[in-house]
Protein backbone atom coordinates (compact mmCIF):
# COMPACT_ATOMS: atom_id res chain seq x y z
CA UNK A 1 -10.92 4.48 -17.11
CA UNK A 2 -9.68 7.92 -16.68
CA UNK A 3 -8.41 8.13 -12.80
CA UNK A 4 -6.69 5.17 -10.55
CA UNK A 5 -7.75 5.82 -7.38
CA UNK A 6 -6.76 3.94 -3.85
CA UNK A 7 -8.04 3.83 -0.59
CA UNK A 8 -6.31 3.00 2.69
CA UNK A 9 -8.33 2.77 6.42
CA UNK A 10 -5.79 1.78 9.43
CA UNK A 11 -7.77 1.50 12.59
CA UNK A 12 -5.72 1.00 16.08
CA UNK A 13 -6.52 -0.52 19.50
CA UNK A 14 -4.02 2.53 20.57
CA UNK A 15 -3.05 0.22 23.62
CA UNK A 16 0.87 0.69 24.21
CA UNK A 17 1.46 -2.13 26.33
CA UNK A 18 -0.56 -4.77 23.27
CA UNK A 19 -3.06 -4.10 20.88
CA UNK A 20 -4.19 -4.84 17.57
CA UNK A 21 -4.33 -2.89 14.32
CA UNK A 22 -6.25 -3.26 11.21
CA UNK A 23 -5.49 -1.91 7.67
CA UNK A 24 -7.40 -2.60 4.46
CA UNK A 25 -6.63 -1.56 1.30
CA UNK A 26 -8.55 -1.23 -2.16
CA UNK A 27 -7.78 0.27 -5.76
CA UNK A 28 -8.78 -0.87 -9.12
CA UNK A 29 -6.31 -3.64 -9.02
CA UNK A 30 -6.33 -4.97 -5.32
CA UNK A 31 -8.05 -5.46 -2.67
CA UNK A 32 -6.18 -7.15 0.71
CA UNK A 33 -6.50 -6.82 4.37
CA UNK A 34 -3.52 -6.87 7.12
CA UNK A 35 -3.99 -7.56 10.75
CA UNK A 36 -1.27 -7.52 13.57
CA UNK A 37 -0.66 -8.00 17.24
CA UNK A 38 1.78 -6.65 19.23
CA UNK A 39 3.60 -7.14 22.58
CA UNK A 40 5.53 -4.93 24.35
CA UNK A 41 6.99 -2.90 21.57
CA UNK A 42 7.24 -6.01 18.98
CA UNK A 43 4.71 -7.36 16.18
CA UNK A 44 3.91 -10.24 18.14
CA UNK A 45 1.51 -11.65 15.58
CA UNK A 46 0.48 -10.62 11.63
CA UNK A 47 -2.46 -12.44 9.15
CA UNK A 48 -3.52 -11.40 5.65
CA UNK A 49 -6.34 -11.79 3.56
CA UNK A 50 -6.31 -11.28 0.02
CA UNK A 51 -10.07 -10.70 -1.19
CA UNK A 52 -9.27 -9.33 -5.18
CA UNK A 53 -5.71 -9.71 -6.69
CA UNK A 54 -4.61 -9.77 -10.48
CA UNK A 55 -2.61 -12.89 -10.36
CA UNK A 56 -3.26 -16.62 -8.62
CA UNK A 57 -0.35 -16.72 -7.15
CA UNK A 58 -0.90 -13.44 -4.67
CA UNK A 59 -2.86 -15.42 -2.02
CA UNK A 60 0.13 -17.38 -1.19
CA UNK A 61 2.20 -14.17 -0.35
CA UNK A 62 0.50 -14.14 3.33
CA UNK A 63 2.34 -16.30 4.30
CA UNK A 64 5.85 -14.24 3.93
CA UNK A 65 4.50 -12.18 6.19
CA UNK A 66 5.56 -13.84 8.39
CA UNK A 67 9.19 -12.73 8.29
CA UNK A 68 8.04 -9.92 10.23
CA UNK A 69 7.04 -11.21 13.54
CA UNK A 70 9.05 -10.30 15.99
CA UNK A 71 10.31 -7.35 14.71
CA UNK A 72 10.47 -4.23 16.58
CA UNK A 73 7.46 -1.64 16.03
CA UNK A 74 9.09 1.36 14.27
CA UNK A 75 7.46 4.90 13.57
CA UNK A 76 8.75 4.29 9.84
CA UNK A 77 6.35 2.27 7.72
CA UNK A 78 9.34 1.27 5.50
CA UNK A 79 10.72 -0.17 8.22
CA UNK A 80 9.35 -3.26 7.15
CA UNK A 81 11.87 -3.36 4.27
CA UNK A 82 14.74 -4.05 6.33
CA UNK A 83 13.19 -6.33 8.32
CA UNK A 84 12.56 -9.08 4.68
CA UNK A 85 13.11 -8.58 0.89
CA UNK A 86 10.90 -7.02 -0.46
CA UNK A 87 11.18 -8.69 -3.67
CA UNK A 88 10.26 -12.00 -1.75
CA UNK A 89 6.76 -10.27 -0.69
CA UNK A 90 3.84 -9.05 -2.36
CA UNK A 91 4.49 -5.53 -2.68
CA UNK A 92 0.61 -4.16 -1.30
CA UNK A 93 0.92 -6.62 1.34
CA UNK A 94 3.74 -5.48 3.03
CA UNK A 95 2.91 -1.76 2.16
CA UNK A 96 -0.07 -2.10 4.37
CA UNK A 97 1.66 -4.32 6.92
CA UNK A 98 4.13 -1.44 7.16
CA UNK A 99 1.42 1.42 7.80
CA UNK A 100 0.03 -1.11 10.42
CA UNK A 101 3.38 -1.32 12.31
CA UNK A 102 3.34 2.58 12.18
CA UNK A 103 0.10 3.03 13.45
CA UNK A 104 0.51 0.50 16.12
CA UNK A 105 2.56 3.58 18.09
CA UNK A 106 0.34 5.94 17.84
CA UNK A 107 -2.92 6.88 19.69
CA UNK A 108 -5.87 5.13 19.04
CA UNK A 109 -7.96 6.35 15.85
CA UNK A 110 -8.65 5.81 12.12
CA UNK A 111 -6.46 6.43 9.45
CA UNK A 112 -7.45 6.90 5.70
CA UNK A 113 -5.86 7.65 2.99
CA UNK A 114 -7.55 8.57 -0.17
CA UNK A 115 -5.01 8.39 -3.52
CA UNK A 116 -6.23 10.01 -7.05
CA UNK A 117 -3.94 9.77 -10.32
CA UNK A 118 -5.33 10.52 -13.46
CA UNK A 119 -4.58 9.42 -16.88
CA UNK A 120 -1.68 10.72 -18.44
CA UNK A 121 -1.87 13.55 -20.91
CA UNK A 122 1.52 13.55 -23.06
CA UNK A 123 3.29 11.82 -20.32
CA UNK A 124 2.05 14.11 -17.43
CA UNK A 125 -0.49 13.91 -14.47
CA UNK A 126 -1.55 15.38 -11.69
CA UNK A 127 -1.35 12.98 -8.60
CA UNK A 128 -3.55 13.75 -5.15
CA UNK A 129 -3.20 12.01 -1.46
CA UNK A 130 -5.57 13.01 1.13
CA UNK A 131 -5.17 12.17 4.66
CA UNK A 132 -8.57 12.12 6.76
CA UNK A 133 -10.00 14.13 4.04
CA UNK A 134 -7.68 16.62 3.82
CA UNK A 135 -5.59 17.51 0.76
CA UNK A 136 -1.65 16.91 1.96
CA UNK A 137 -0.03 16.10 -1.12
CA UNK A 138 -0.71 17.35 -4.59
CA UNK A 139 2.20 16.67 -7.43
CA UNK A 140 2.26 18.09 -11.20
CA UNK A 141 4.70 14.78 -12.41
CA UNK A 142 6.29 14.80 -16.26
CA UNK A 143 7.10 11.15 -16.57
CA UNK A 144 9.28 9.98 -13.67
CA UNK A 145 10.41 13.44 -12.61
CA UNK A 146 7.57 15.33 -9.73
CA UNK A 147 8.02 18.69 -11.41
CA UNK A 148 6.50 20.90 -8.02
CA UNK A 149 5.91 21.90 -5.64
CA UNK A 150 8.59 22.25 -3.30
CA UNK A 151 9.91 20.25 -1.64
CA UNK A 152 9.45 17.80 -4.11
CA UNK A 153 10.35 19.55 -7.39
CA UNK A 154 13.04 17.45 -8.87
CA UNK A 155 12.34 14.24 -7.26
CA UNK A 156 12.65 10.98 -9.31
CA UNK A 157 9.82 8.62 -8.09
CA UNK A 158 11.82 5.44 -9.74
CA UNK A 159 15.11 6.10 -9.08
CA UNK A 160 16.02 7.12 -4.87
CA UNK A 161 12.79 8.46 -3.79
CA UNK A 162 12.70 6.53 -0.87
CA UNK A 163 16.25 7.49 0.61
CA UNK A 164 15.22 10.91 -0.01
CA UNK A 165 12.01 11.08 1.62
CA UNK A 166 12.98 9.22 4.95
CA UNK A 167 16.05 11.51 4.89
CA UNK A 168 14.70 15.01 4.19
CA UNK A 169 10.82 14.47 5.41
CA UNK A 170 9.24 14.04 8.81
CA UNK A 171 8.24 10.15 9.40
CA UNK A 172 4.34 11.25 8.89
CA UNK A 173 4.92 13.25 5.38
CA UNK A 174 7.38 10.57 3.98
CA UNK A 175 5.21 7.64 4.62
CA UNK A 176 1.97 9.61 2.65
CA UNK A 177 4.94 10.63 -0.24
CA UNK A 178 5.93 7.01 -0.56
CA UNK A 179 2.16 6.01 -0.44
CA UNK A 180 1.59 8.22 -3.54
CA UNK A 181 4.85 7.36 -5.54
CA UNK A 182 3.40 3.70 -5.30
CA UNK A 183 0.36 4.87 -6.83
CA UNK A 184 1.73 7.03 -9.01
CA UNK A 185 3.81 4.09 -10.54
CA UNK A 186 1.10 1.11 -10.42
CA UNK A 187 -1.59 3.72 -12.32
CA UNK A 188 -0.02 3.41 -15.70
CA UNK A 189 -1.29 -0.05 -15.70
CA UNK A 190 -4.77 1.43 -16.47
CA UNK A 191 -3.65 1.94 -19.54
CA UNK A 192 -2.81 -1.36 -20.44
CA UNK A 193 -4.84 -4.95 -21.36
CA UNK A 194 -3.91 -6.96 -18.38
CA UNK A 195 -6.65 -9.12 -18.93
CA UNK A 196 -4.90 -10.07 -22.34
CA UNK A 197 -2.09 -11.48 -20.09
CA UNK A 198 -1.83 -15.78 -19.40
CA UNK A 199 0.68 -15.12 -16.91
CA UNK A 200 2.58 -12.54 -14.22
CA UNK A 201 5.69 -11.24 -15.96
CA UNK A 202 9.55 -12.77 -14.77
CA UNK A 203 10.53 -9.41 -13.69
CA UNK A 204 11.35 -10.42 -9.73
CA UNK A 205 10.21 -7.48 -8.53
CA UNK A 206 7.77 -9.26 -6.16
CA UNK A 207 6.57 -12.60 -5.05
CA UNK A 208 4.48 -13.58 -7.85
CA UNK A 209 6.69 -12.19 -10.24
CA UNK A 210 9.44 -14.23 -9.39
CA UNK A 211 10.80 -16.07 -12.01
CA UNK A 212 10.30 -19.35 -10.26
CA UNK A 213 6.52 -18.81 -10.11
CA UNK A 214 5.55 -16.33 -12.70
CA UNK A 215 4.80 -18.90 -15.10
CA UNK A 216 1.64 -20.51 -13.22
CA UNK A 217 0.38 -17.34 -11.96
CA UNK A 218 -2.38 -16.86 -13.41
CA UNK A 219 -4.14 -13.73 -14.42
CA UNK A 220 -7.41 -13.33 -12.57
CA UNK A 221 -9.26 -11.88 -15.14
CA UNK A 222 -11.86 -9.22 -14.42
CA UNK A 223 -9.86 -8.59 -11.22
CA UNK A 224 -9.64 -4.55 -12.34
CA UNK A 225 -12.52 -2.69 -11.93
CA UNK A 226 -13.15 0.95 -13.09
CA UNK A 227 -13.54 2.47 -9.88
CA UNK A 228 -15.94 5.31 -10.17
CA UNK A 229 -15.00 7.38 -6.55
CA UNK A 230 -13.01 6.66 -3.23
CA UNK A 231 -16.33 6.37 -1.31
CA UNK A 232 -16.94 3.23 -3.03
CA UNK A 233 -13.42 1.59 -1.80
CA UNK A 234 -12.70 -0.38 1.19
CA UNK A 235 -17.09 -0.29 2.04
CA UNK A 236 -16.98 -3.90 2.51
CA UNK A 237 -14.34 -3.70 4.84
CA UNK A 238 -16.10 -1.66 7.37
CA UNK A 239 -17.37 -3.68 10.08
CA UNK A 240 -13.84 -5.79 9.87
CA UNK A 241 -11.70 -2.65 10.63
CA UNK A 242 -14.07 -1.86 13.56
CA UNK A 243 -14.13 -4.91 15.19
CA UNK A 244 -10.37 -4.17 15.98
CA UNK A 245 -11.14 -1.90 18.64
CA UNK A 246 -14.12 -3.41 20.25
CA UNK A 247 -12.08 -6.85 20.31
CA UNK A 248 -9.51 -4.74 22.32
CA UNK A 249 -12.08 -3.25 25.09
């Protein structure tokens, strides 16, 4: 249990007028799918599926989704978190619903991200996002602080990261910064027994942590899996991105 590691695939119809778009997402905790419609420059239509999820309660955050239909299409993935509370949402859901609403602007074509973040050594890691393959981000992090490179030397990943990126970063770079900040902050829990858990913790951070439903949500245990390489994520999702495009001919 050495490395967390995350893959994202986005595919787009790349029609401007309406399309679709399809985004999966797996890591050693999740596994959930987003698909959307859109209309004239507004998400017209969005579903979920939630195929591996640490609590019983995340299934039942598709449905929040909801609160973004009708919302303008935005090249800003974090658009999405003015458009509901985030708190009220499941927090990978609306990540990926985000990325979709991004994509939807842009040219046909397939999108994948590929996140690695080891285990940390005296409270230090190295944390890797590839884009298409390519390396684009690559940060040397001492607890909560990215220590380099530039531009991102100083950085605090808890504490106004977001602000910071969307004001200092192009749309493109922020949205893969943010994408590896939420990785870099979900990996400690492969340090930890989740399995030994009854429950989701009260911490209101996201829908099944709300303190109104934290109690029954269950842990799903065995939902983490030791996830030996990114090839291995998001296989089974394969023919499901692809039909996105072919339904769109």
């Amino acid at each position: 249990m050495s490395t967390f590691r995350r893959r994202i695939e986005i595919v787009s119809s790349g029609q401007t007028d309406s399309g679709e778009v399809r985004a999966a997402l797996e890591d050693d905790f999740h596994h959930f799918r987003v698909c959307l419609r859109h209309e004239h420059g507004v998400l017209s239509q969005i579903t979920g599926q939630a195929l591996r999820f640490p609590y019983s309660a995340c299934p039942q955050a598709i449905e929040p989704l909801q609160a973004l239909s009708g919302m303008a299409l935005s090249p800003i993935a974090h658009s999405v978190t003015r458009q509901t509370d985030a708190r009220q949402q499941c927090t990978h859901l609306l990540d990926l619903a985000g990325l979709a609403v991004a994509a939807a602007l842009r040219p046909a074509q397939l999108r994948r991200y590929d996140i690695q973040v080891p285990l940390r050594v005296e409270g230090r890691t190295r944390a890797m996002l590839q884009l298409n393959g390519k390396q684009l981000l690559e940060w040397r992090i001492s607890g909560a602080i990215i220590e380099g490179p530039e531009p991102f030397a100083g950085v605090n990943i808890r504490e106004g990261m977001a602000r910071w990126a969307l004001n200092t970063l192009t749309p493109e770079l922020a949205e893969a910064a943010l994408l590896l900040r939420r990785c870099t902050m979900i990996s400690i829990g492969k340090t930890q027994n989740l399995d030994g858990q009854i429950h989701a913790s009260s911490t209101d951070r996201c829908y099944t942590q709300q303190t109104v439903r934290a109690p029954q949500a269950l842990r799903m245990v065995g939902s983490t899996w030791d996830i030996a390489s990114n090839e291995a994520l998001c296989a089974s999702d394969q023919q499901w991105l692809h039909e996105c495009t072919s339904a769109t001919r």
